[in-house]
PDB file of N, CA and C in Angstrom:
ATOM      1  N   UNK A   1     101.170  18.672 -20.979  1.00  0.00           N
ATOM      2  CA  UNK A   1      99.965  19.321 -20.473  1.00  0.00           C
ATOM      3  C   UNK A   1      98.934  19.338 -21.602  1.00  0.00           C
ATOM      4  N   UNK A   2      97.524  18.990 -21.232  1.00  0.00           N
ATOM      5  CA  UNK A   2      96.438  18.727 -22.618  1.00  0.00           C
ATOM      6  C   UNK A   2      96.516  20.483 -22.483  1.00  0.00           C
ATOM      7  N   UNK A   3      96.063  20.765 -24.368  1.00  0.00           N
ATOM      8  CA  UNK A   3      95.340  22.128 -24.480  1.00  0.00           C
ATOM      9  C   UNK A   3      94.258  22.614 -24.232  1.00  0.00           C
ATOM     10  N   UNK A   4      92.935  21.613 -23.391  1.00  0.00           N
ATOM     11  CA  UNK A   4      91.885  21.751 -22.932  1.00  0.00           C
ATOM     12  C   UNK A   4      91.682  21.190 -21.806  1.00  0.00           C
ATOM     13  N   UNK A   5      91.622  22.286 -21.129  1.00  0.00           N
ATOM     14  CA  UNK A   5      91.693  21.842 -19.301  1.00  0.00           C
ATOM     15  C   UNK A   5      90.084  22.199 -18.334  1.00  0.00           C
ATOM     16  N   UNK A   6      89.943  21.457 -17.513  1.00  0.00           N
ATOM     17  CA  UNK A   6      88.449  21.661 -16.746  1.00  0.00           C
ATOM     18  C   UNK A   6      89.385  21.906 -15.415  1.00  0.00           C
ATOM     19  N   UNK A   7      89.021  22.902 -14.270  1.00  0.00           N
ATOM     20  CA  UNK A   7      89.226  22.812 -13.135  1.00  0.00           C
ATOM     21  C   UNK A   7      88.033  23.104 -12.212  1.00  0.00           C
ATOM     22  N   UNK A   8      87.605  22.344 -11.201  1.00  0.00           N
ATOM     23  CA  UNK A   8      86.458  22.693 -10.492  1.00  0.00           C
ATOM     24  C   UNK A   8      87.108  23.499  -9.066  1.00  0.00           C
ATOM     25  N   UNK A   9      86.410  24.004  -8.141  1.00  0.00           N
ATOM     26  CA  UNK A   9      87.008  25.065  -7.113  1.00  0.00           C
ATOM     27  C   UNK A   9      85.693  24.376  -6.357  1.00  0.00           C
ATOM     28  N   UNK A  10      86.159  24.288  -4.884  1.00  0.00           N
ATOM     29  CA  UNK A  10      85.773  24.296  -4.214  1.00  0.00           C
ATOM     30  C   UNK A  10      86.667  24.457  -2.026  1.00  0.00           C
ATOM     31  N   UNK A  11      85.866  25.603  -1.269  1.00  0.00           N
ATOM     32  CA  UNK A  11      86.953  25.986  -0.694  1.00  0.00           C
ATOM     33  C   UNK A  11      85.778  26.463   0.659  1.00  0.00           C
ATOM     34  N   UNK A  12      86.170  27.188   1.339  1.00  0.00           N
ATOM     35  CA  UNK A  12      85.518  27.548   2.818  1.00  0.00           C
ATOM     36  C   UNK A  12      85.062  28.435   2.358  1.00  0.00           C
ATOM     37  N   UNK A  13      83.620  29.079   2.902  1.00  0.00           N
ATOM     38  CA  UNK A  13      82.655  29.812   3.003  1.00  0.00           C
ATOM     39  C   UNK A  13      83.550  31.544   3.692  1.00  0.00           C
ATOM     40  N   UNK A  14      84.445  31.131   4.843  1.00  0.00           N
ATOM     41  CA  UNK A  14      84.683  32.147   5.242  1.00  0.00           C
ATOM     42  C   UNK A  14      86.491  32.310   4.863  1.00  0.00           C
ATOM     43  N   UNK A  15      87.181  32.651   4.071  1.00  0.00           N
ATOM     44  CA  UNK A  15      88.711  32.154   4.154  1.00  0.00           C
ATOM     45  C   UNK A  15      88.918  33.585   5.036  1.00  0.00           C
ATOM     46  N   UNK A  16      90.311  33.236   5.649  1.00  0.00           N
ATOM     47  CA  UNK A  16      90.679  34.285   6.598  1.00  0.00           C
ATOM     48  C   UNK A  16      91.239  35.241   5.965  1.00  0.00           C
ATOM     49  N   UNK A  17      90.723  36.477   6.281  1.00  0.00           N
ATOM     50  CA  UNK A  17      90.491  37.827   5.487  1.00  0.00           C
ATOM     51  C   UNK A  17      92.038  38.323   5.540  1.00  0.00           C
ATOM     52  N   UNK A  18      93.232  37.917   6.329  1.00  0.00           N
ATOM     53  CA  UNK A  18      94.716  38.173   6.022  1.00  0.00           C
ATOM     54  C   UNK A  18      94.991  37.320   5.140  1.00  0.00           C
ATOM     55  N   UNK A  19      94.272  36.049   4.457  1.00  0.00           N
ATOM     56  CA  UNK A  19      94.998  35.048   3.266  1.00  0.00           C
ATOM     57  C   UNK A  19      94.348  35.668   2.315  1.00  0.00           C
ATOM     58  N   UNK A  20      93.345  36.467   2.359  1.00  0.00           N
ATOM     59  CA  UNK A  20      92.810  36.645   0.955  1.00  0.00           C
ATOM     60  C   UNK A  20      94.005  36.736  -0.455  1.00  0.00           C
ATOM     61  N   UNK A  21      94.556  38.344  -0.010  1.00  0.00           N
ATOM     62  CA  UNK A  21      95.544  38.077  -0.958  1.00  0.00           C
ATOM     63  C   UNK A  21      96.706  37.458  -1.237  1.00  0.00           C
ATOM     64  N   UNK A  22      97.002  36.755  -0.541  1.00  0.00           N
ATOM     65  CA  UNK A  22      98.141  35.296  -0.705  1.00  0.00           C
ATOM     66  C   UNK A  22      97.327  34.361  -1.535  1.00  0.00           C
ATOM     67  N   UNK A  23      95.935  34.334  -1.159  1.00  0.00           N
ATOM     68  CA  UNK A  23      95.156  33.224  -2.180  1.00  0.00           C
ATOM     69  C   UNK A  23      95.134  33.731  -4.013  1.00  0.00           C
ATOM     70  N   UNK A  24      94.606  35.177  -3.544  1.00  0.00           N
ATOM     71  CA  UNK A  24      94.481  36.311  -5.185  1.00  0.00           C
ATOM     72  C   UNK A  24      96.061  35.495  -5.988  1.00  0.00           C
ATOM     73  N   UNK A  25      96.877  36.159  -5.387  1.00  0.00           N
ATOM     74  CA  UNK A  25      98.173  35.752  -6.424  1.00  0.00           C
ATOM     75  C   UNK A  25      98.117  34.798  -6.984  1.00  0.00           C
ATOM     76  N   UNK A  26      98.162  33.815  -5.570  1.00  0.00           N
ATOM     77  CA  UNK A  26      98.802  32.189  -6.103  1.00  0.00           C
ATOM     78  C   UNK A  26      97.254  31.421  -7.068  1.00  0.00           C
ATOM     79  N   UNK A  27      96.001  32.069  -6.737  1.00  0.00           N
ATOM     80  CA  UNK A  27      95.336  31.542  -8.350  1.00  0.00           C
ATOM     81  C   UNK A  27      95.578  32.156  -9.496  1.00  0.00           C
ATOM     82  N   UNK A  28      95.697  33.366  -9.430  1.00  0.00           N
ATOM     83  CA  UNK A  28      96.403  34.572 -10.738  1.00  0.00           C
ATOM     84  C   UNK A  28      97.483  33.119 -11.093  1.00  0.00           C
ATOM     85  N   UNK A  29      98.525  33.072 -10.138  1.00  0.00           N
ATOM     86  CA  UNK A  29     100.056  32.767 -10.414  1.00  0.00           C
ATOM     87  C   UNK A  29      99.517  31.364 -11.042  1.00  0.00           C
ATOM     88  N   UNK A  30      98.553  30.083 -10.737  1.00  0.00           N
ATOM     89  CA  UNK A  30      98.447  29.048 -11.345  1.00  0.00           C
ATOM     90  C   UNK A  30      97.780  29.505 -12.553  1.00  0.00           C
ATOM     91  N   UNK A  31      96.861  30.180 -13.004  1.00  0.00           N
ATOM     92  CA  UNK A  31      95.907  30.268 -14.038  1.00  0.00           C
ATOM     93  C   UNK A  31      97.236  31.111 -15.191  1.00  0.00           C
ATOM     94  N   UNK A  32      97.822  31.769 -15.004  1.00  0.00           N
ATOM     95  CA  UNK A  32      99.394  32.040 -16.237  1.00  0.00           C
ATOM     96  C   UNK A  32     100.060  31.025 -16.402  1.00  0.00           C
ATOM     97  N   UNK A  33     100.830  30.024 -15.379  1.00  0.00           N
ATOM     98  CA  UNK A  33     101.178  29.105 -15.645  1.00  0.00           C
ATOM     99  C   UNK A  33     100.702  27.803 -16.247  1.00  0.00           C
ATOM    100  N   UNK A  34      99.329  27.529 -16.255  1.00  0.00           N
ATOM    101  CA  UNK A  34      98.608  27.065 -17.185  1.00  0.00           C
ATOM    102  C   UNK A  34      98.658  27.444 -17.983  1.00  0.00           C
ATOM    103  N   UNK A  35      98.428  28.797 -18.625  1.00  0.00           N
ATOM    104  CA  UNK A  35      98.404  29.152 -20.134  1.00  0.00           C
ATOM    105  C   UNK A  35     100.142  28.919 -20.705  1.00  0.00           C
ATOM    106  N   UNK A  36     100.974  29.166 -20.026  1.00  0.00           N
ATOM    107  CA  UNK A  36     102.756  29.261 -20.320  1.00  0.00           C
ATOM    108  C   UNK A  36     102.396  27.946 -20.181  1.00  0.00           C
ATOM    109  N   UNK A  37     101.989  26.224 -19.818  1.00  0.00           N
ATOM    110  CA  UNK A  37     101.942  25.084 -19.966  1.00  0.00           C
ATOM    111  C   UNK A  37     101.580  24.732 -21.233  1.00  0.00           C
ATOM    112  N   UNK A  38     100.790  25.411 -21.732  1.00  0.00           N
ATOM    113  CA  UNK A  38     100.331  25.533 -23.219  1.00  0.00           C
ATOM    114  C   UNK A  38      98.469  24.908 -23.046  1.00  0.00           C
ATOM    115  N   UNK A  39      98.182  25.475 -21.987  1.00  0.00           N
ATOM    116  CA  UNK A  39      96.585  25.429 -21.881  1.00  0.00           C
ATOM    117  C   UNK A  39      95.578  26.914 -22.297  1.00  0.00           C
ATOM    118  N   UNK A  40      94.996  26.382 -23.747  1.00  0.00           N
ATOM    119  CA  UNK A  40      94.461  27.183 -24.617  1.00  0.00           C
ATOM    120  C   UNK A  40      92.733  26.867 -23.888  1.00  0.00           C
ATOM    121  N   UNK A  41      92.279  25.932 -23.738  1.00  0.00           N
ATOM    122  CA  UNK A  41      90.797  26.345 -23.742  1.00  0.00           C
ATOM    123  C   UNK A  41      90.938  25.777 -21.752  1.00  0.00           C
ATOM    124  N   UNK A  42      90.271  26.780 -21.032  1.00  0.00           N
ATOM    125  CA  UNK A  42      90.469  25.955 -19.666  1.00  0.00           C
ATOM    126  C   UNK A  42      89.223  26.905 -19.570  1.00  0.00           C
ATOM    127  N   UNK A  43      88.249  25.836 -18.623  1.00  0.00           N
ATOM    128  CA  UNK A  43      87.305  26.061 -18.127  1.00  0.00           C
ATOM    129  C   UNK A  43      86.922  25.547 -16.905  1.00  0.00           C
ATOM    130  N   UNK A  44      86.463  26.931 -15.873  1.00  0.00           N
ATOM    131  CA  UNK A  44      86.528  26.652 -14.606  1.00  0.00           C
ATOM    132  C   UNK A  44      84.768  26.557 -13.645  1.00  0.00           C
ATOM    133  N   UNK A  45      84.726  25.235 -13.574  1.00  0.00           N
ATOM    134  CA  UNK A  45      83.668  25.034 -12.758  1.00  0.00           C
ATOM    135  C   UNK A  45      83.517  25.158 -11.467  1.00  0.00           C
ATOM    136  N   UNK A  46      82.140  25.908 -11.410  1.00  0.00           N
ATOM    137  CA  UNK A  46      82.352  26.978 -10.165  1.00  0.00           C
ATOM    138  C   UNK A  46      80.799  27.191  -9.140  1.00  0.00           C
ATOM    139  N   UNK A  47      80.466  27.046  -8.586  1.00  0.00           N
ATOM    140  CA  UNK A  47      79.657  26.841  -7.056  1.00  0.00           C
ATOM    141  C   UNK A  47      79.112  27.911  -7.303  1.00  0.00           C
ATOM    142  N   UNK A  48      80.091  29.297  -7.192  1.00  0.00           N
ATOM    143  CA  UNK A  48      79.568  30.630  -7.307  1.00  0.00           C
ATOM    144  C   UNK A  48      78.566  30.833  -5.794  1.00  0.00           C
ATOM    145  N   UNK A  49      79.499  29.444  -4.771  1.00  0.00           N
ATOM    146  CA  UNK A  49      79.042  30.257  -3.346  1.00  0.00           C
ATOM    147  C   UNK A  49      79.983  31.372  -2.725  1.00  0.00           C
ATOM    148  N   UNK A  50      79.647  31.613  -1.557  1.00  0.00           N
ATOM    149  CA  UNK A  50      80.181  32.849  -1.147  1.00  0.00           C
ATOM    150  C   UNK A  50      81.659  31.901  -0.612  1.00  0.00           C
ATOM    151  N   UNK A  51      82.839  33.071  -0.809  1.00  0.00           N
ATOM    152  CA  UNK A  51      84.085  32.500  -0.007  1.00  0.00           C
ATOM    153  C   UNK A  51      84.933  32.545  -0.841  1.00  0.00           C
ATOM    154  N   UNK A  52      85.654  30.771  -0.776  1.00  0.00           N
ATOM    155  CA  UNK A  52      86.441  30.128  -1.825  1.00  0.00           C
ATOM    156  C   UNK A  52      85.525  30.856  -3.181  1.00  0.00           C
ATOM    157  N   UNK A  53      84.858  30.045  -3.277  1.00  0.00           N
ATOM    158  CA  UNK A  53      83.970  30.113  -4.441  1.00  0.00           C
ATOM    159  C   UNK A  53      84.263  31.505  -5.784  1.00  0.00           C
ATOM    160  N   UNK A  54      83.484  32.071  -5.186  1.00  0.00           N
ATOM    161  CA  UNK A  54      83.509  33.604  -5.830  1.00  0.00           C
ATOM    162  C   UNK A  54      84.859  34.303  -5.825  1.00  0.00           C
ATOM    163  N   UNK A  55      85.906  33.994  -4.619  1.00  0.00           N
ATOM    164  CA  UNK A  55      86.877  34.290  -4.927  1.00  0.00           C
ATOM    165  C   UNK A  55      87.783  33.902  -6.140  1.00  0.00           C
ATOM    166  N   UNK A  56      87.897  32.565  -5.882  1.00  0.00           N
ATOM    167  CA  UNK A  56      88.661  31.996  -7.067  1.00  0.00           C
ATOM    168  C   UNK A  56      87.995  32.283  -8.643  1.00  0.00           C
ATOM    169  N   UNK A  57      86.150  32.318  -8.416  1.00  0.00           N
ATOM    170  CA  UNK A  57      85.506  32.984  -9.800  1.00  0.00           C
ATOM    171  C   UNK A  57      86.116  34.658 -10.346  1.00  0.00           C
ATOM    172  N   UNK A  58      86.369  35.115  -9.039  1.00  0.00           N
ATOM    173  CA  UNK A  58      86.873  36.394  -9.185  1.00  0.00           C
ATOM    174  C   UNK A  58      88.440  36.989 -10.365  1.00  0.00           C
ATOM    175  N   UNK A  59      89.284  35.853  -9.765  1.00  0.00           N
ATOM    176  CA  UNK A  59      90.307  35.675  -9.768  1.00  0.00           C
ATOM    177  C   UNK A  59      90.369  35.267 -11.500  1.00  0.00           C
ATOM    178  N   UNK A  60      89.586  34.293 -11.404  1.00  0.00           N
ATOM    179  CA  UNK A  60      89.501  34.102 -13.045  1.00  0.00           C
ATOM    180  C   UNK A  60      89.112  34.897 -13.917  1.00  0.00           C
ATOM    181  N   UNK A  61      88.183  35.945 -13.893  1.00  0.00           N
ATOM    182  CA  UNK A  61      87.562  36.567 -14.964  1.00  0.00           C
ATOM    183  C   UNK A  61      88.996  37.660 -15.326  1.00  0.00           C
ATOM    184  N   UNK A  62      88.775  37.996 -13.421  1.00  0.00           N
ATOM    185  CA  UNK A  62      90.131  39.410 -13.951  1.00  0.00           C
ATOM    186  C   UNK A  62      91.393  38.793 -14.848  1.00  0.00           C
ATOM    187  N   UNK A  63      91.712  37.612 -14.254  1.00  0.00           N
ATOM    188  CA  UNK A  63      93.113  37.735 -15.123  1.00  0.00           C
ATOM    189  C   UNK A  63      92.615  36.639 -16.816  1.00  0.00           C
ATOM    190  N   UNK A  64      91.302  36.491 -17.196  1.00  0.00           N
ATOM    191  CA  UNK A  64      91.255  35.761 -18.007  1.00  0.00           C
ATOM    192  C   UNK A  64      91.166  37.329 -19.220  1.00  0.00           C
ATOM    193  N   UNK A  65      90.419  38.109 -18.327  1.00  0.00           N
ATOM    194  CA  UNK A  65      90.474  39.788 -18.922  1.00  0.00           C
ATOM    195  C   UNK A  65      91.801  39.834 -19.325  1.00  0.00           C
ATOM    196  N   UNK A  66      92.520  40.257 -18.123  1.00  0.00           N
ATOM    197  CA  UNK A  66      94.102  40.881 -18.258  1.00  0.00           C
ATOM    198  C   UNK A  66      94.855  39.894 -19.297  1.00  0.00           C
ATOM    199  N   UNK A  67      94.835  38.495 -19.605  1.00  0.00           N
ATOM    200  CA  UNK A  67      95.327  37.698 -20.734  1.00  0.00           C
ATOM    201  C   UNK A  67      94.533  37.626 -22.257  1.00  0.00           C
ATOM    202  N   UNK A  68      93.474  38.831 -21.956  1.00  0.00           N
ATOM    203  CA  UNK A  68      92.424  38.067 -23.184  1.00  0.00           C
ATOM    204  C   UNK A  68      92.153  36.627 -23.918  1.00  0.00           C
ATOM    205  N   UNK A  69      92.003  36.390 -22.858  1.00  0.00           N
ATOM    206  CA  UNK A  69      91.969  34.453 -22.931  1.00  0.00           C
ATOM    207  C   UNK A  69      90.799  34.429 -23.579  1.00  0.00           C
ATOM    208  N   UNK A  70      90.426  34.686 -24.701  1.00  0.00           N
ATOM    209  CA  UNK A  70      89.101  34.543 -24.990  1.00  0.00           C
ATOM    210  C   UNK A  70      88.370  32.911 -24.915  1.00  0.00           C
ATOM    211  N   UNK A  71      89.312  31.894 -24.816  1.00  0.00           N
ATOM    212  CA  UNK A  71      88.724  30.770 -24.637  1.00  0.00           C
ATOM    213  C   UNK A  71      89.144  29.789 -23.242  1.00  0.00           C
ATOM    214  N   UNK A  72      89.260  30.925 -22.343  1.00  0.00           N
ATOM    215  CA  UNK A  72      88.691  30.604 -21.159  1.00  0.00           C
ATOM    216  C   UNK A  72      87.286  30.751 -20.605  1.00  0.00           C
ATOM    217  N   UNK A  73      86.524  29.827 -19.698  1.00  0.00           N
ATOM    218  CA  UNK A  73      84.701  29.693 -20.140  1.00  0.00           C
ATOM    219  C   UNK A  73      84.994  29.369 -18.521  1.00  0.00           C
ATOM    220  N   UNK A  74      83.845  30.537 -17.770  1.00  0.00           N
ATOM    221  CA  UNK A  74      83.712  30.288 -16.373  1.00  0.00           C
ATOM    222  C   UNK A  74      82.189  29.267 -16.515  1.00  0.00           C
ATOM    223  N   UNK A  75      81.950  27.952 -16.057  1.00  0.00           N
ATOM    224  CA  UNK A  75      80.545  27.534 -15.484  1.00  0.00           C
ATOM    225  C   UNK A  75      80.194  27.557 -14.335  1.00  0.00           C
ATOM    226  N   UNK A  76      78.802  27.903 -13.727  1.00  0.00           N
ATOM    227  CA  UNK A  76      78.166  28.259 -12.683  1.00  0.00           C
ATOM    228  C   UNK A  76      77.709  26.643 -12.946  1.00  0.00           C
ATOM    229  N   UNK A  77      77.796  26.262 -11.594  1.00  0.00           N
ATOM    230  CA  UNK A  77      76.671  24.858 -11.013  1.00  0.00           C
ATOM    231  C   UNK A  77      76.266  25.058  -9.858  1.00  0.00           C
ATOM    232  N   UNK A  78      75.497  25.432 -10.147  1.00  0.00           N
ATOM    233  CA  UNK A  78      73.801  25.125  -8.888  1.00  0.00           C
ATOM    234  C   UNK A  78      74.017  24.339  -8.276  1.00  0.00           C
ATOM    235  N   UNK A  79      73.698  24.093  -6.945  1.00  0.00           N
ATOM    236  CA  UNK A  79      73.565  22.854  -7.012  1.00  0.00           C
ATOM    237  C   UNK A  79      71.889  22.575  -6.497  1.00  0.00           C
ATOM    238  N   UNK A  80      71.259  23.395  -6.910  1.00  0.00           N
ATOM    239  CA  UNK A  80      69.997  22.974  -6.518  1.00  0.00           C
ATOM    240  C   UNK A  80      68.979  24.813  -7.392  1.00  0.00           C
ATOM    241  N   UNK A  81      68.023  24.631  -7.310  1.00  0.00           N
ATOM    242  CA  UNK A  81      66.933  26.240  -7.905  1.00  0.00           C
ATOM    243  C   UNK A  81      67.904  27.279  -7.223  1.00  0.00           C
ATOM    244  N   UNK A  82      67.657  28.201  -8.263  1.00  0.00           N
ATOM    245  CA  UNK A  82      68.351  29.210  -7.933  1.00  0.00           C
ATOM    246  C   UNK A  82      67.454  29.938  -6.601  1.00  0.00           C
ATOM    247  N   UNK A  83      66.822  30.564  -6.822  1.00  0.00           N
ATOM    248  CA  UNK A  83      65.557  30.841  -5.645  1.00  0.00           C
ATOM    249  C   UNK A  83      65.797  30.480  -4.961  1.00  0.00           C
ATOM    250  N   UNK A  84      66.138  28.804  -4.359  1.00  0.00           N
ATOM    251  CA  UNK A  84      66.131  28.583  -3.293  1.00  0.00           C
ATOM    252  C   UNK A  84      67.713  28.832  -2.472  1.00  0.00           C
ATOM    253  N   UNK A  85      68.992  28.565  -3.570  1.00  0.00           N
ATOM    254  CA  UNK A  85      70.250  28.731  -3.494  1.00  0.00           C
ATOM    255  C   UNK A  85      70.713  29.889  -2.676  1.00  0.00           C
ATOM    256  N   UNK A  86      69.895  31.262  -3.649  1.00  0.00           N
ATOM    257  CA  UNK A  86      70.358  32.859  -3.268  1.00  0.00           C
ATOM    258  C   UNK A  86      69.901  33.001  -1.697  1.00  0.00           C
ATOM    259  N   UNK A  87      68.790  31.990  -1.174  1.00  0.00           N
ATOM    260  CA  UNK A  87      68.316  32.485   0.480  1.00  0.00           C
ATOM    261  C   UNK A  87      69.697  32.084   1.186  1.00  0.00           C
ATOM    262  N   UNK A  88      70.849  31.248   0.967  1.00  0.00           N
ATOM    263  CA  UNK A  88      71.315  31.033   1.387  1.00  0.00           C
ATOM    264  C   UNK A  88      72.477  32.025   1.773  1.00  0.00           C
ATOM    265  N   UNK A  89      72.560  33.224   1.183  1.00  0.00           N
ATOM    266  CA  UNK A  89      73.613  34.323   1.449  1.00  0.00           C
ATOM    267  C   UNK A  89      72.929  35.538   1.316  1.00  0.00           C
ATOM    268  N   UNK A  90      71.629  35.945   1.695  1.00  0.00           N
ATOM    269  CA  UNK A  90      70.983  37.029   1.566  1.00  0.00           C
ATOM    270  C   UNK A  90      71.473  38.590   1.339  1.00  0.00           C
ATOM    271  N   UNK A  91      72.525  38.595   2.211  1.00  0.00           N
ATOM    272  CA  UNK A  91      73.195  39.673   1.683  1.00  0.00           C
ATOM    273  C   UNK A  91      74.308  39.729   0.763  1.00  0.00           C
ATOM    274  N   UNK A  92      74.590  38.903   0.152  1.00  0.00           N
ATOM    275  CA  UNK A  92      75.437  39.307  -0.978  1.00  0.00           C
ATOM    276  C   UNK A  92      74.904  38.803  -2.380  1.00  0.00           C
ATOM    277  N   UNK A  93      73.805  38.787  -2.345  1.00  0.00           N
ATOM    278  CA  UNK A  93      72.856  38.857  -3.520  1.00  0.00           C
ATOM    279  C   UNK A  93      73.519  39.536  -4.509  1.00  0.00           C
ATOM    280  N   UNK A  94      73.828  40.370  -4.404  1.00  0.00           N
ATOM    281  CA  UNK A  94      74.082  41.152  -5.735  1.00  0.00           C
ATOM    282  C   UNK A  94      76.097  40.878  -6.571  1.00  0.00           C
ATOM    283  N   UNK A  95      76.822  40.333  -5.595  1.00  0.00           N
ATOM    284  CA  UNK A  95      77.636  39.803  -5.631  1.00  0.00           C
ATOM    285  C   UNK A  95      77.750  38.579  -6.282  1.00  0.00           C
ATOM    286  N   UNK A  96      76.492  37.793  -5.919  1.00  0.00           N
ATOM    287  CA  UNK A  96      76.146  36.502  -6.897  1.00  0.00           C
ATOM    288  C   UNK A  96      76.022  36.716  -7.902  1.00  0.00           C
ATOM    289  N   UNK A  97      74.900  37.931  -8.150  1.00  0.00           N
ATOM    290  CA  UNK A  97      74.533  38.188  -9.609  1.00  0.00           C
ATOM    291  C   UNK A  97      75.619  38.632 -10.893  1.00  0.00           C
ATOM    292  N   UNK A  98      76.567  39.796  -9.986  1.00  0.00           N
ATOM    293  CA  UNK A  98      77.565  39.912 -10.960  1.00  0.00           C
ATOM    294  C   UNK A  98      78.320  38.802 -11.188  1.00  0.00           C
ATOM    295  N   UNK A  99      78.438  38.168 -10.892  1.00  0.00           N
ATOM    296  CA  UNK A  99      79.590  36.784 -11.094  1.00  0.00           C
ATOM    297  C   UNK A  99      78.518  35.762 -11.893  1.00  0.00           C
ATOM    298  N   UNK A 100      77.494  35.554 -11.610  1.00  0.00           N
ATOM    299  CA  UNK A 100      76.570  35.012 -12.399  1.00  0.00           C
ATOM    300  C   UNK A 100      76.407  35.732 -14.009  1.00  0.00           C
ATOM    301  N   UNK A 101      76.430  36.803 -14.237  1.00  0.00           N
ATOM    302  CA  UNK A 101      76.034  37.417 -15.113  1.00  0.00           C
ATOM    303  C   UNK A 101      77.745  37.689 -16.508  1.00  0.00           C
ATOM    304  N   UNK A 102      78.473  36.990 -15.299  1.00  0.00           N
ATOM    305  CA  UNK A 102      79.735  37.162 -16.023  1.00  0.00           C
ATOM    306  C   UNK A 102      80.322  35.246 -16.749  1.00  0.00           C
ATOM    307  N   UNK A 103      79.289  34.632 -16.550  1.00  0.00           N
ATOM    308  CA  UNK A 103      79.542  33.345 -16.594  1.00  0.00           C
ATOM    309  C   UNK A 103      79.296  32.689 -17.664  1.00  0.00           C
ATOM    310  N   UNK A 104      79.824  31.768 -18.487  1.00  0.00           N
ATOM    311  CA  UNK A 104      79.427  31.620 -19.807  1.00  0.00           C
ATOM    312  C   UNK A 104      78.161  30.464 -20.475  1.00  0.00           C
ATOM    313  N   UNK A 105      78.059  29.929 -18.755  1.00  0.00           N
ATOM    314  CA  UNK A 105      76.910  28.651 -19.076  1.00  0.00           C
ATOM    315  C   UNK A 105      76.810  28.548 -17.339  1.00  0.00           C
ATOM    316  N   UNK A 106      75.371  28.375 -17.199  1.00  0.00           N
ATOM    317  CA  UNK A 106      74.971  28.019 -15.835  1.00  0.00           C
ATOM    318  C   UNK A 106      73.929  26.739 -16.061  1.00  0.00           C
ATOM    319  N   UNK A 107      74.380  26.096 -14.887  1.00  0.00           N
ATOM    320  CA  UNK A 107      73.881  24.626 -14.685  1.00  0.00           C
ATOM    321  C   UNK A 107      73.405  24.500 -13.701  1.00  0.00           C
ATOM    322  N   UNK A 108      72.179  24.198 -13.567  1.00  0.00           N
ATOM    323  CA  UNK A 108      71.512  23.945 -12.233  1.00  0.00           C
ATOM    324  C   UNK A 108      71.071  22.122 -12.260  1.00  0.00           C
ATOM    325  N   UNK A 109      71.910  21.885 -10.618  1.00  0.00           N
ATOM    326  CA  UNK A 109      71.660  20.564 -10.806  1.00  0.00           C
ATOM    327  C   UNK A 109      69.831  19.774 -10.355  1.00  0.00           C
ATOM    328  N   UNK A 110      69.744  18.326 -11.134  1.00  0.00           N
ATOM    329  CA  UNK A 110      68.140  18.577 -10.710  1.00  0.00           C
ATOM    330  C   UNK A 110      68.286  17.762  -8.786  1.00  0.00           C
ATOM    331  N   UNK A 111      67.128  18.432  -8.380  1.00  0.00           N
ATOM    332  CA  UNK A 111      66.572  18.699  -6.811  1.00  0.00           C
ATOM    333  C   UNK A 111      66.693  16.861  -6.324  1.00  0.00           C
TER     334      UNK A 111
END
């Protein structure tokens, strides 16, 4: 297993609200077993849309917290202006932002 790993996430907008936590574990359960693989720097590229998205972003911070992984690095990719991105989930604006604000590099791709 390399000691520097990239994983990108991408998943459904709506996952069914009885898998949520079957999903919570089993990314918890892959993101330890990566580190017990002997993966020191892993960085997870991330949509930071609503769903999959933010879940699996979710999933990472807490347990990159709970491991003090200090060189685990969440990236946000745009995929287009932010402005125009956020109309796309109006109400969970502020849900974006915390996960945005917890991210270590954001990339917006060009239009």
């Amino acid at each position: 297993m390399p000691k520097q790993l990239f994983i990108g996430i991408t998943g459904h907008r709506d996952p069914r609200p009885q898998a949520v936590a079957g999903l919570r574990l089993a990314m918890e359960n892959l993101y330890r077993q990566l580190a017990r693989d002997g993966v020191v720097d892993l960085t997870m590229i991330n949509g930071l849309a609503e769903g999959a998205d933010r879940l699996a972003a979710q999933v990472f911070i807490e347990t990159r917290r709970k491991m003090g992984a200090a060189n685990w690095r969440l990236h946000g990719v745009l995929p287009f202006d932010e402005s125009e991105y956020i109309k796309d989930f109006p109400n969970l604006i502020d849900e974006y932002y915390a996960l945005k604000n917890q991210c270590d590099e954001i990339i917006t791709l060009p239009s």
